[in-house]
Protein backbone atom coordinates (compact mmCIF):
# COMPACT_ATOMS: atom_id res chain seq x y z
CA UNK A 1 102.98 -153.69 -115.70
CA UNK A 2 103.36 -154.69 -112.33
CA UNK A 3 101.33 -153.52 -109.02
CA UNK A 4 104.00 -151.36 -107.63
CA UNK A 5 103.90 -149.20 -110.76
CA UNK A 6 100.38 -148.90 -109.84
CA UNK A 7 100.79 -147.85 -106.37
CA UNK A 8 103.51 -145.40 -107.78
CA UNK A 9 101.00 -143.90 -110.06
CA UNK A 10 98.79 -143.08 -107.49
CA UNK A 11 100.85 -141.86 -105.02
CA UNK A 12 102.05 -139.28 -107.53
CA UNK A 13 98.26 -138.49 -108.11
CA UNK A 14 97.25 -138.10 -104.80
CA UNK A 15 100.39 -135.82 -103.70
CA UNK A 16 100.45 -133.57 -106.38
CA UNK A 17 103.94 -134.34 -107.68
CA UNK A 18 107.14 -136.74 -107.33
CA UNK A 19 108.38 -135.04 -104.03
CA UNK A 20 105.67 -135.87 -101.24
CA UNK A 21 104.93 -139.28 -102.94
CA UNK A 22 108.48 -140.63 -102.85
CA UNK A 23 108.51 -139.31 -99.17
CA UNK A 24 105.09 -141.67 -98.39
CA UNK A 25 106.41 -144.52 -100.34
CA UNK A 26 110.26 -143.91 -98.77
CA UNK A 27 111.70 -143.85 -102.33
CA UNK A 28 114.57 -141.41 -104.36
CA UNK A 29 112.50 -138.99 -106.48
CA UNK A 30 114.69 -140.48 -109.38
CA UNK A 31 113.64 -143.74 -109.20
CA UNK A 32 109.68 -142.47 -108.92
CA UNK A 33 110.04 -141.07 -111.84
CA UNK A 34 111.61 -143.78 -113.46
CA UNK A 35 109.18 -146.10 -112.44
CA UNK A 36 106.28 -143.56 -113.56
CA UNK A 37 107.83 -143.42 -117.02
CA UNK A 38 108.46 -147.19 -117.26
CA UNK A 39 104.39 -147.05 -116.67
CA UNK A 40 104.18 -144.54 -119.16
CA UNK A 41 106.17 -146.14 -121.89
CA UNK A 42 103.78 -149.76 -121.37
CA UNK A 43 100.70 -148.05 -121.54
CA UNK A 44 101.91 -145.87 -124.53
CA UNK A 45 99.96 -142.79 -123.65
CA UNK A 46 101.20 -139.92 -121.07
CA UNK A 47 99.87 -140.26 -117.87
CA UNK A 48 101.46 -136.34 -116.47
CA UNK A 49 101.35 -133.23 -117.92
CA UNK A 50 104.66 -131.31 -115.86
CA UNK A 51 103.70 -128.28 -115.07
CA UNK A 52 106.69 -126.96 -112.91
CA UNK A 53 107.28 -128.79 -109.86
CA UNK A 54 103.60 -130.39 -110.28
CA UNK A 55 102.34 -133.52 -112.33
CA UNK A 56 98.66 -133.01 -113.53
CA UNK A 57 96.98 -136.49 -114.75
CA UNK A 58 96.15 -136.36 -118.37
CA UNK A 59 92.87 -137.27 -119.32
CA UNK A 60 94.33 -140.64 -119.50
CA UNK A 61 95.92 -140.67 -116.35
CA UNK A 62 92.38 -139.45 -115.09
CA UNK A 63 90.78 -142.45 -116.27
CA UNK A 64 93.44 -144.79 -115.30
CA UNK A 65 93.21 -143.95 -111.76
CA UNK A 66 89.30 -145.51 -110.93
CA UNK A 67 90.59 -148.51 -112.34
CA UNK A 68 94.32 -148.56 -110.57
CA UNK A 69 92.72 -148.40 -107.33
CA UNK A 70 90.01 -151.03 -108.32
CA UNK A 71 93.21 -153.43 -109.35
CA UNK A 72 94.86 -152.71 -105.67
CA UNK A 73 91.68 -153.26 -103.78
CA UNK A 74 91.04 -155.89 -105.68
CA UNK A 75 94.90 -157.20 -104.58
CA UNK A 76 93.87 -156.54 -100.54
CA UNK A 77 90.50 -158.65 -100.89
CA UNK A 78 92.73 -161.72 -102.40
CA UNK A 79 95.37 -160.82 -99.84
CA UNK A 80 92.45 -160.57 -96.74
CA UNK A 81 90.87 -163.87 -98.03
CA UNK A 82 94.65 -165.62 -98.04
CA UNK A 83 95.30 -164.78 -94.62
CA UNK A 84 91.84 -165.77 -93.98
CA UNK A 85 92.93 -169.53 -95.18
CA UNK A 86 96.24 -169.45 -93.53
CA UNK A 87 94.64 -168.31 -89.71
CA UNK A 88 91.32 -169.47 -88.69
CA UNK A 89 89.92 -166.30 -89.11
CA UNK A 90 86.05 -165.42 -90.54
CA UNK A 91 84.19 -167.46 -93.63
CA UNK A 92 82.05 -170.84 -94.18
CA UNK A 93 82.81 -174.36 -93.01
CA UNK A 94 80.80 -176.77 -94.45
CA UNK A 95 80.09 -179.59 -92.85
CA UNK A 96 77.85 -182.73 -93.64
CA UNK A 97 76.52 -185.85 -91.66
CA UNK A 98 75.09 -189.34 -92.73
CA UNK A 99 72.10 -189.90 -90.56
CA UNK A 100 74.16 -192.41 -88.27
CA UNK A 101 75.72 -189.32 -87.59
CA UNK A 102 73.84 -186.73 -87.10
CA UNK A 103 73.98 -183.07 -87.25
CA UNK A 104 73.13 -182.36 -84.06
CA UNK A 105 75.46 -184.63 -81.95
CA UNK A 106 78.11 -182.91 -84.49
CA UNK A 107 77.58 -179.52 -83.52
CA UNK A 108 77.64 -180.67 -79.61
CA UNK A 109 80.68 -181.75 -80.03
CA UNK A 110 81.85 -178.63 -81.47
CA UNK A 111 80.73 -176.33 -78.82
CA UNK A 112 84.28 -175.12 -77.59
CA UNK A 113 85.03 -174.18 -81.38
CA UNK A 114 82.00 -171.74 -82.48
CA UNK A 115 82.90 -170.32 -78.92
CA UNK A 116 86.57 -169.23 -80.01
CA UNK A 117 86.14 -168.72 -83.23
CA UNK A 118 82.66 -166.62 -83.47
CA UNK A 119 83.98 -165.32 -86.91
CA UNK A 120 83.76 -168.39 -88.95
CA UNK A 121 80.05 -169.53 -89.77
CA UNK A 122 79.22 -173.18 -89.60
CA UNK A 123 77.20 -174.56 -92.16
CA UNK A 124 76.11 -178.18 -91.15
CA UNK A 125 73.94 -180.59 -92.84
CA UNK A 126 72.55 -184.07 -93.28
CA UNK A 127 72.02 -186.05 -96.48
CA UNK A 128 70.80 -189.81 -97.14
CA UNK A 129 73.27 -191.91 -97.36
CA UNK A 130 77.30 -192.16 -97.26
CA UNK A 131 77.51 -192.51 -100.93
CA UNK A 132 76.00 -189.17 -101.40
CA UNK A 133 77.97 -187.58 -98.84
CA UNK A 134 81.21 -189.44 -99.76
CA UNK A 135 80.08 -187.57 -103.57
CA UNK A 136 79.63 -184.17 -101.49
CA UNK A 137 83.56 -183.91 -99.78
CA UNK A 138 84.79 -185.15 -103.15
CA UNK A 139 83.13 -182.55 -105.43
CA UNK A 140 84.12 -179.97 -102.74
CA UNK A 141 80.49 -179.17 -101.40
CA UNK A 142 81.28 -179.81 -98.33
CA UNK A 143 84.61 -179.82 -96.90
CA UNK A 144 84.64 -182.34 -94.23
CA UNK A 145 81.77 -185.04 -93.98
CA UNK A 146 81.17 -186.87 -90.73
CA UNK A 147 80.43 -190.57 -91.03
CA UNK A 148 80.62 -194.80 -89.76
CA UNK A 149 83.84 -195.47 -90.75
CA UNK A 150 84.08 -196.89 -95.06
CA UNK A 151 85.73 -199.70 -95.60
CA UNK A 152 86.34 -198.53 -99.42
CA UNK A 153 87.33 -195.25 -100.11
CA UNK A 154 88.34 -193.66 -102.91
CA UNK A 155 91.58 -192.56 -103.75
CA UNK A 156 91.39 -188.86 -103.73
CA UNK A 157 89.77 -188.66 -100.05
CA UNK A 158 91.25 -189.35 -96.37
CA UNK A 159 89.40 -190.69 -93.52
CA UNK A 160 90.30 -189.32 -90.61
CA UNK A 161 88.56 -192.10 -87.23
CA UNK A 162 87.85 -190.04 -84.02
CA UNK A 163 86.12 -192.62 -82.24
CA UNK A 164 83.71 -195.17 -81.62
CA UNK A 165 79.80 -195.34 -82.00
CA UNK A 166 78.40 -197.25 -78.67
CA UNK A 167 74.73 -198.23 -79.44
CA UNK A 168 72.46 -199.16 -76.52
CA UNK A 169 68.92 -200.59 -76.21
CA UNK A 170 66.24 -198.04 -75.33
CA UNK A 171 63.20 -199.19 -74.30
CA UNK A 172 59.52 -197.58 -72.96
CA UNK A 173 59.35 -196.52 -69.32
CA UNK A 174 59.02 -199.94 -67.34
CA UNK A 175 59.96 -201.70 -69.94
CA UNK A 176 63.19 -203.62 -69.19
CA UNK A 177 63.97 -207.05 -70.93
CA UNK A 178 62.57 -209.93 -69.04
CA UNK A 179 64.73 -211.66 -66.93
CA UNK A 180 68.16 -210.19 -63.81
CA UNK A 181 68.59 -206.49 -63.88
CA UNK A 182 72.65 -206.03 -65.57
CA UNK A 183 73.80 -206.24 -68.94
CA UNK A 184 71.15 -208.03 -71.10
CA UNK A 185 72.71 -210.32 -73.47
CA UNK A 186 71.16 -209.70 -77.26
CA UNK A 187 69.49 -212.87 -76.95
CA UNK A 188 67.36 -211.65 -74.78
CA UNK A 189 65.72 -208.42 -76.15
CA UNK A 190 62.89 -210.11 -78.49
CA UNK A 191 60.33 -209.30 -76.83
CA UNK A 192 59.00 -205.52 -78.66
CA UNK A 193 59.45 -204.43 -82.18
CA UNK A 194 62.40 -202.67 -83.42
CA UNK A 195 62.11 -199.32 -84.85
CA UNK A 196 64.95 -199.35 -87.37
CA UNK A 197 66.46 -196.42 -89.11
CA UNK A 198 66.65 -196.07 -92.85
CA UNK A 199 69.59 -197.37 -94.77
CA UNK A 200 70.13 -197.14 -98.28
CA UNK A 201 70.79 -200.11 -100.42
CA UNK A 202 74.14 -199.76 -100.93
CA UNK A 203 74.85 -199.31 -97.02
CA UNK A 204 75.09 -202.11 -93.91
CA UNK A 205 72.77 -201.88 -91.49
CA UNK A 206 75.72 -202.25 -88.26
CA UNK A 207 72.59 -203.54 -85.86
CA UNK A 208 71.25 -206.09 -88.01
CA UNK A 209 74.87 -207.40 -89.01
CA UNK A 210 75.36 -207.74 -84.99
CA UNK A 211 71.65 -209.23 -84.50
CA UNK A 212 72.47 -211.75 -87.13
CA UNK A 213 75.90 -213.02 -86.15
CA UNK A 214 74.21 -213.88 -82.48
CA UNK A 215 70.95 -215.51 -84.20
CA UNK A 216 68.89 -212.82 -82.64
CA UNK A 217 65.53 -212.89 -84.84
CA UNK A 218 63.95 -209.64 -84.18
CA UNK A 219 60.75 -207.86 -85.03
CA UNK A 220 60.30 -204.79 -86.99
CA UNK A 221 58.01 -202.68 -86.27
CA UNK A 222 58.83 -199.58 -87.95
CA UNK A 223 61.27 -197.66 -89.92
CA UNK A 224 62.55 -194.44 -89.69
CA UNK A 225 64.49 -191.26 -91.53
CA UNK A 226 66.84 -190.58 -88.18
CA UNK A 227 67.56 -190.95 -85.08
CA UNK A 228 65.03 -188.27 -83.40
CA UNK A 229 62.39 -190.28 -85.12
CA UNK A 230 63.42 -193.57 -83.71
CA UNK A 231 63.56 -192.04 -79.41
CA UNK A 232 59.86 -190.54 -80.32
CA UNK A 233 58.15 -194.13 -81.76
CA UNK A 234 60.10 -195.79 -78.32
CA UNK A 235 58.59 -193.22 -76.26
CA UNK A 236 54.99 -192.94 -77.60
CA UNK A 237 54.47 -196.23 -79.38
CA UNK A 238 55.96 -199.00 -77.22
CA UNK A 239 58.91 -200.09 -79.63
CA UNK A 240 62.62 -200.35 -78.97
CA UNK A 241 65.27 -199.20 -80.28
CA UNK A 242 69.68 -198.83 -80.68
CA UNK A 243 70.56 -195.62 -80.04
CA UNK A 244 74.02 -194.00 -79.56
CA UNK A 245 75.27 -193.09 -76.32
CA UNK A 246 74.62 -189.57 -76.40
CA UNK A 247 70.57 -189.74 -77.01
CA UNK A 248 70.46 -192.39 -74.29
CA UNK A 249 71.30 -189.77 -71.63
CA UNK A 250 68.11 -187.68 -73.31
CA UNK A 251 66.02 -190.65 -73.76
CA UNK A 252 66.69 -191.76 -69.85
CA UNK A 253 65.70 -187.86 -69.00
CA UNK A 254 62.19 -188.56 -70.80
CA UNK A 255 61.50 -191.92 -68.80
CA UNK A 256 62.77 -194.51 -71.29
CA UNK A 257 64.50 -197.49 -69.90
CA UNK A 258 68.17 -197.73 -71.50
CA UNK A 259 69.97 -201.03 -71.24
CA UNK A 260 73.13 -201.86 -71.77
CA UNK A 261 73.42 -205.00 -74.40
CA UNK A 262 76.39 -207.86 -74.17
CA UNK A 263 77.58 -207.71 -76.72
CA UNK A 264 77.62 -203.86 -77.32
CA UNK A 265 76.87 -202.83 -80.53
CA UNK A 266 79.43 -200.53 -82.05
CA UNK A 267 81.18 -198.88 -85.23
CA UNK A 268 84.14 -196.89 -85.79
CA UNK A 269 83.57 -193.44 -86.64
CA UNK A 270 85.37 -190.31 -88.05
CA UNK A 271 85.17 -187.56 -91.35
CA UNK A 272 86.15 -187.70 -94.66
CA UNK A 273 87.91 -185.14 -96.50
CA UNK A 274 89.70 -184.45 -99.51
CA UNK A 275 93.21 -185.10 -99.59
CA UNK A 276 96.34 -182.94 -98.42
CA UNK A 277 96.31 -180.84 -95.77
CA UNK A 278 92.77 -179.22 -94.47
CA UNK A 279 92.68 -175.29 -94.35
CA UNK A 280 92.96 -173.76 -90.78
CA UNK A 281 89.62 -173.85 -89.80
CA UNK A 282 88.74 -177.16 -90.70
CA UNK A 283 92.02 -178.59 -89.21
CA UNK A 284 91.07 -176.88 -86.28
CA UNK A 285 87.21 -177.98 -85.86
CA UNK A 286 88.45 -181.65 -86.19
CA UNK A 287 90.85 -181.05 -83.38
CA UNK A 288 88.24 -179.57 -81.59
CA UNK A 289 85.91 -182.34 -82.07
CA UNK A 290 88.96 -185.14 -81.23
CA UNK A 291 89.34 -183.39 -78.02
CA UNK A 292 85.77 -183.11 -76.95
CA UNK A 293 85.35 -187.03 -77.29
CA UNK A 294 88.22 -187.76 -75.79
CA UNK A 295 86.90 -186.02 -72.75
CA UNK A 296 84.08 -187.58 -72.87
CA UNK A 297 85.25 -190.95 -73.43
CA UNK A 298 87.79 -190.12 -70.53
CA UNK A 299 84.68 -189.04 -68.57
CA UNK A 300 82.96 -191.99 -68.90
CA UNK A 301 85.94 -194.32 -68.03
CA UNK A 302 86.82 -192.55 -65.17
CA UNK A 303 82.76 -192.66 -64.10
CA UNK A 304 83.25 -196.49 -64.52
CA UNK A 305 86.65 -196.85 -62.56
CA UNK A 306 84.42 -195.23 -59.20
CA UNK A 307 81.87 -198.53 -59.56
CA UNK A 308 79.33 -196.83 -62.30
CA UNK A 309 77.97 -199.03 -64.63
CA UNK A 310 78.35 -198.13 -68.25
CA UNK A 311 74.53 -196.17 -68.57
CA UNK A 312 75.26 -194.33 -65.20
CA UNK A 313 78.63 -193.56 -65.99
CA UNK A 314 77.31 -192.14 -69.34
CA UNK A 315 74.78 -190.18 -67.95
CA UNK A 316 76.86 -188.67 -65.00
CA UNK A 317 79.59 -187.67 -68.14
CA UNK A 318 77.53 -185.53 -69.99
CA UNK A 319 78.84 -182.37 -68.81
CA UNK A 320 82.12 -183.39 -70.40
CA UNK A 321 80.38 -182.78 -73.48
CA UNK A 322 79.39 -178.76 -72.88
């Protein structure tokens, strides 16, 4: 049986007879029929009673028809959902974040996307660690999974690196490191407790690895689940902390002192997804993503070129990033 016998069927059943249906489906009447009999002869029942210039269903034709049109709808919701993973058209993309990378700075990035494409609904998360994200892409519960770059990855996955984390020292209002206003070398910021974030045991902790290669023995005062958690114990318990660039800019709008550390310390960033070629709208949320850094990174540069240093010149960027 194949769908176009189907589609024959019912034309015959909803014109009354072989005549107006081959008109609507711009066929001979003789090869109509012969597909209606072809029908007839695999289901091994009459579908027609002929009465004259009229086919009647039988009462098997009668029941076949609920069901024919269920088949053919069925047909136009695989067809719909097809197109719908060819174009960037409507559905779900999933999306999840480590806590280095958080939801939030994700779906700023991805403003200019939900704006042209209104259709598809974004479903972003967070979860602990890498490994459990890394577990996530691969299983297929989420499609692309935003993360510090992995130095092992496994086979059936891509990593795809769209940039650079830039981590600088935020500190209570008034409370710059000791010592010439400028870039503060790491040596020098000893004086207040860290609040650290939490990483998992089978993760690196990028600030400590930097802290330790310059023989910077630090404090701890407290640790944290993210990065929200870290800007509120700097701003209402007198600890600093590393934060990316783009909660400095909120952190310097609530009074904290940011400071920009020599060396900075930064990581290599991107997503992870499963191999082969992403579906439309995924493909397309990266790009959008790539070029919404890029702006901002070109922001910031160009901020820097007129005599900014690097905190003013990310603050006066921001707007590259709406």
């Amino acid at each position: 049986m194949e769908l176009r016998q189907l589609e024959h069927f019912l034309a015959v059943v909803d014109h009354g007879g072989l005549g107006r249906a081959a008109e609507r489906l711009y066929l001979s009447q003789p090869s109509l029929s012969s597909s209606i009999r072809a029908l007839e002869r695999e289901m091994k029942v009459p579908l027609f009673h002929r009465t004259g210039r009229r086919l009647m269903p039988t009462s098997a034709g009668r029941e076949l028809v609920p069901l024919a049109r269920r088949v053919l709808d069925d047909v136009v919701a695989v067809q719909d959902a097809m197109r719908g993973a060819r174009e960037v058209g409507g559905g779900v993309l999933t999306v999840m974040c480590t806590p280095d990378m958080s939801g939030e700075a994700v779906a700023s990035w991805a403003g200019g996307f939900t704006h042209k494409y209104p259709a598809v609904r974004l479903d972003i998360s967070e979860v602990g660690s890498r490994h459990e994200l890394v577990a996530a892409v691969a299983d297929g519960r989420a499609e692309l999974g935003f993360t510090l770059a992995c130095e092992e990855l496994r086979g059936d996955l891509d990593f795809v690196e769209l940039g650079v984390q830039r981590l600088l020292l935020v500190r209570p209002p008034g409370r710059r490191p000791p010592g010439p206003v400028g870039v503060v070398p790491l040596t020098r910021i000893g004086d207040l407790p860290l609040v650290r974030r939490q990483v998992t045991r089978n993760e690196e902790d990028a600030v400590q690895r930097v802290l330790t290669a310059h023989g910077v023995e630090s404090v701890t005062g407290a640790t944290v689940p993210s990065r929200t958690a870290q800007l509120a114990f700097v701003l209402g318990s007198g600890f600093q902390a590393f934060l990316p660039l783009r909660m400095c800019a909120a952190a310097l709008d609530a009074g904290a002192c940011v400071v920009e550390t020599d060396p900075l310390i930064e990581s290599p960033f991107g997503v992870v997804h499963r191999s082969g070629a992403l579906a439309p709208a995924a493909q397309q949320f990266v790009n959008d993503v790539d070029a919404a850094l890029r702006g901002w990174y070109e922001a910031i540069a160009a901020h820097r070129a007129a005599g900014l240093d690097f905190v003013e010149a990310v603050v006066a960027a921001r707007g590259a990033l709406s």
